[in-house]
Protein backbone atom coordinates (compact mmCIF):
# COMPACT_ATOMS: atom_id res chain seq x y z
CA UNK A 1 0.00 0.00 0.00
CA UNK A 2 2.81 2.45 0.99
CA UNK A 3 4.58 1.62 -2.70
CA UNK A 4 1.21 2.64 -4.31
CA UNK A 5 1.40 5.55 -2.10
CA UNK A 6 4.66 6.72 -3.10
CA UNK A 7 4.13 6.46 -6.78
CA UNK A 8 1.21 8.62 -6.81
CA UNK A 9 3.50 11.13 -4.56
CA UNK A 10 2.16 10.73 -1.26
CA UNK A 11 4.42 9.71 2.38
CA UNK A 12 4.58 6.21 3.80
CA UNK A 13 2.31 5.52 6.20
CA UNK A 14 2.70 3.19 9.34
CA UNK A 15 -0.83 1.66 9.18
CA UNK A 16 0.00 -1.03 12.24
CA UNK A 17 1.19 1.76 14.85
CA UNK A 18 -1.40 4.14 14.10
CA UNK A 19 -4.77 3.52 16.33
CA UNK A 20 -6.90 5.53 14.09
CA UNK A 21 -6.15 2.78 11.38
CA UNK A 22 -6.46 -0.70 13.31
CA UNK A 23 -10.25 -0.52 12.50
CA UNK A 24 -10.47 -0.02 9.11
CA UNK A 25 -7.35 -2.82 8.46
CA UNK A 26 -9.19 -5.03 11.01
CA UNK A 27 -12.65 -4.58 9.08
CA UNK A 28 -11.13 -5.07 5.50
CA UNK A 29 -9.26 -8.38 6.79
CA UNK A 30 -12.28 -9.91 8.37
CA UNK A 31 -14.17 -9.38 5.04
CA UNK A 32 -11.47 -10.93 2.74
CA UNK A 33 -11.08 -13.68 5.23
CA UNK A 34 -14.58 -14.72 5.80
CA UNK A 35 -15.33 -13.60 2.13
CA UNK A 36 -14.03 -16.75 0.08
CA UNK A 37 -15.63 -19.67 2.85
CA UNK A 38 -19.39 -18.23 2.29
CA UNK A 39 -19.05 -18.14 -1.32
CA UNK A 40 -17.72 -21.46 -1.25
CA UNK A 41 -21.29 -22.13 0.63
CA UNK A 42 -23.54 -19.37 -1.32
CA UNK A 43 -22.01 -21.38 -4.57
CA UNK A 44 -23.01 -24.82 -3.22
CA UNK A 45 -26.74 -23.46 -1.98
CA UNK A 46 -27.16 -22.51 -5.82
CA UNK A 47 -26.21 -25.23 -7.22
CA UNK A 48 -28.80 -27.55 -5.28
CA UNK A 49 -31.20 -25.83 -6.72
CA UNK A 50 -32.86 -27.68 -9.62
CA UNK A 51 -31.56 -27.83 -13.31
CA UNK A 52 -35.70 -28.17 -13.83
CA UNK A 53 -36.17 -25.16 -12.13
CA UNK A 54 -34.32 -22.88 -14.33
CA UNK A 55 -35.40 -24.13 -17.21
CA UNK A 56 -39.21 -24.25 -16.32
CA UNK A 57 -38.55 -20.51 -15.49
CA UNK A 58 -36.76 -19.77 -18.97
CA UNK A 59 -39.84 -21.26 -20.79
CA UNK A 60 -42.24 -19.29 -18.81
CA UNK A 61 -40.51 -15.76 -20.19
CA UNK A 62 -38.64 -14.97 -16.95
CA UNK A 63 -35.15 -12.96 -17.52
CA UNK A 64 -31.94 -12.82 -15.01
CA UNK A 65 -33.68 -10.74 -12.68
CA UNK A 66 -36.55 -12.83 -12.27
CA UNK A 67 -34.99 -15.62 -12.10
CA UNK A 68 -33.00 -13.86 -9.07
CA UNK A 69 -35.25 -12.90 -7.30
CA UNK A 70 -38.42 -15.55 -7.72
CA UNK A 71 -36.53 -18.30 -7.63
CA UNK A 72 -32.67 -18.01 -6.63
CA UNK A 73 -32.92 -16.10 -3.54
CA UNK A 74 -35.92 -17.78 -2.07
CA UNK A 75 -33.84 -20.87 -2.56
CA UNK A 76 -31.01 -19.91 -0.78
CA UNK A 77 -32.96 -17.78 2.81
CA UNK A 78 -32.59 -20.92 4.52
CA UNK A 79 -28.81 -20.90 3.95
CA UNK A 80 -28.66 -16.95 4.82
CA UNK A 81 -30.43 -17.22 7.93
CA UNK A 82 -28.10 -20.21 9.03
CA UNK A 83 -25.37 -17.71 8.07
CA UNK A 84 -26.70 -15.08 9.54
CA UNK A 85 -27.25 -16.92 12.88
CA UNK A 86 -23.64 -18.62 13.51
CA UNK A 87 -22.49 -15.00 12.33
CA UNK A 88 -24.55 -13.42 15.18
CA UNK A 89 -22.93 -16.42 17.36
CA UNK A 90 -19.50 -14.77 16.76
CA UNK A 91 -20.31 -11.20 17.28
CA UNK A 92 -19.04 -10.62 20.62
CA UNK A 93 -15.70 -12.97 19.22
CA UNK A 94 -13.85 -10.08 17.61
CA UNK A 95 -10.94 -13.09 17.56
CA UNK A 96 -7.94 -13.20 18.86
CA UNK A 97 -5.18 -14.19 17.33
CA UNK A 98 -5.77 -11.84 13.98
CA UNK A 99 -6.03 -9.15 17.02
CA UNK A 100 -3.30 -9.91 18.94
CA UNK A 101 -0.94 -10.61 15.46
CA UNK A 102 -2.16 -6.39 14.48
CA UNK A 103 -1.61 -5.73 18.41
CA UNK A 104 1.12 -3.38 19.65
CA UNK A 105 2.04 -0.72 22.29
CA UNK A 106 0.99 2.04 20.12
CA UNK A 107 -2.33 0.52 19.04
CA UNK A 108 -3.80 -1.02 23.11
CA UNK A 109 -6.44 1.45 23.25
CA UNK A 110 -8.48 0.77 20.31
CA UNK A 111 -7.29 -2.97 19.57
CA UNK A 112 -8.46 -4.56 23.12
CA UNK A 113 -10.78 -6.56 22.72
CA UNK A 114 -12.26 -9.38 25.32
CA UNK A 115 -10.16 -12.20 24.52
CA UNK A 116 -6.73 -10.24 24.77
CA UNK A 117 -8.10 -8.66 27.70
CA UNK A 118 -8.69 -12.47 29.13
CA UNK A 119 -5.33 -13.00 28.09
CA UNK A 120 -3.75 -10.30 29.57
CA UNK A 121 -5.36 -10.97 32.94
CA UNK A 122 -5.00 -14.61 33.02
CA UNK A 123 -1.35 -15.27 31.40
CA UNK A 124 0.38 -12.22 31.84
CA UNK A 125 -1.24 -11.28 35.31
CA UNK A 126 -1.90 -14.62 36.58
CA UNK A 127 -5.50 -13.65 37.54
CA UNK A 128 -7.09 -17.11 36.36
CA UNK A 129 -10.00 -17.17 37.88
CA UNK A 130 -11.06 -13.72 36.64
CA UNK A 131 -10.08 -14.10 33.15
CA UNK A 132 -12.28 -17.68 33.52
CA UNK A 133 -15.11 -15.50 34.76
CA UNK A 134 -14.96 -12.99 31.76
CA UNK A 135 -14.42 -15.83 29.09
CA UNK A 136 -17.47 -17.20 30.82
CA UNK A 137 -19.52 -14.43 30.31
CA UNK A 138 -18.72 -13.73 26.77
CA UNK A 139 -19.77 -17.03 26.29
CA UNK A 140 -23.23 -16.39 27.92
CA UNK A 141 -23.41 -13.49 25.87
CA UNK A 142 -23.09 -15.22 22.35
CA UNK A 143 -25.14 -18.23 23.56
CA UNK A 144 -27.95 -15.76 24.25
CA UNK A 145 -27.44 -13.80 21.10
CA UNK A 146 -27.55 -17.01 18.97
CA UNK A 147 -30.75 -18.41 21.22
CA UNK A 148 -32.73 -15.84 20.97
CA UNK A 149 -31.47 -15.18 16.90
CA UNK A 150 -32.59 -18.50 16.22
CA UNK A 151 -36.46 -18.31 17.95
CA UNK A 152 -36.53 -15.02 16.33
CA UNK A 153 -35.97 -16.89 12.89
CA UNK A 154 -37.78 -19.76 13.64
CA UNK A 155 -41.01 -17.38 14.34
CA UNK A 156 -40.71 -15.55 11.12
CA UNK A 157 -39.16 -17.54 8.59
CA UNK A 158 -39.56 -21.63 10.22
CA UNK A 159 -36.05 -21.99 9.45
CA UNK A 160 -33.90 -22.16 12.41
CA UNK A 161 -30.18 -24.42 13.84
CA UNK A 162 -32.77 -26.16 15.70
């Protein structure tokens, strides 16, 4: 990034020991990372829809958009919603080793998170029992988020984990 920056005449800039950029390099990370995996599972939800389908739609008139929306979409909300729900399941799981690989000195007030917090306070102050307590209730918080996600899909939509 900092060669592309040079070229069109601008300064280097140190992206990892600047706070004000940890967010936006965190963000854009997450997305690439997580991007490839649910197109690898948007892709397979597709293609278990029926050839039959398609082709009962092309004979009826329908064009690219219709077929979209009438009949590729509503295929796939079951899959979304699943997504959507172990997504929610993860929210309070910012992660923590891409976290603690972006974390330095420079960078501690805006890249703590819970988990390096637990891991500050139970390896590097030897508090165990309180970093147990506060891994405990993250836990209770994503279990909660994720119940009450799923009853929430299972009352509007009748798909649900379980």
């Amino acid at each position: 990034m900092n060669r592309i920056l040079n070229k069109l005449g601008f300064e280097s800039i140190n992206f990892l020991s600047l706070p004000q950029w940890f967010r936006p390099i965190y963000v854009i990370s997450g997305s690439w990372q997580t991007f490839g995996f649910n197109s690898i599972i948007f892709v397979a939800a597709i293609m278990g829809i029926s050839p039959e389908l398609y082709e009962a739609m092309k004979i009826d008139g329908a064009n690219k958009r219709q077929i979209i929306t009438k009949l590729v979409l509503p295929s796939i909300k079951p899959t979304v919603i699943l997504i959507l729900i172990m997504t929610l399941g993860r929210i309070m799981n910012v992660g923590f080793e891409k976290v603690y690989l972006l974390y330095n000195p420079a960078t501690y007030e805006t890249a703590d998170v819970i988990q390096t917090y637990v891991y500050r306070q139970g390896i590097l102050s030897n508090n165990y029992s309180y970093s147990a307590a506060v891994g405990l209730f993250n836990s209770i918080v994503n279990f909660t988020i994720v119940y009450f996600a799923n009853r929430l899909s299972r009352k509007l939509t009748d798909t649900a984990v379980w």
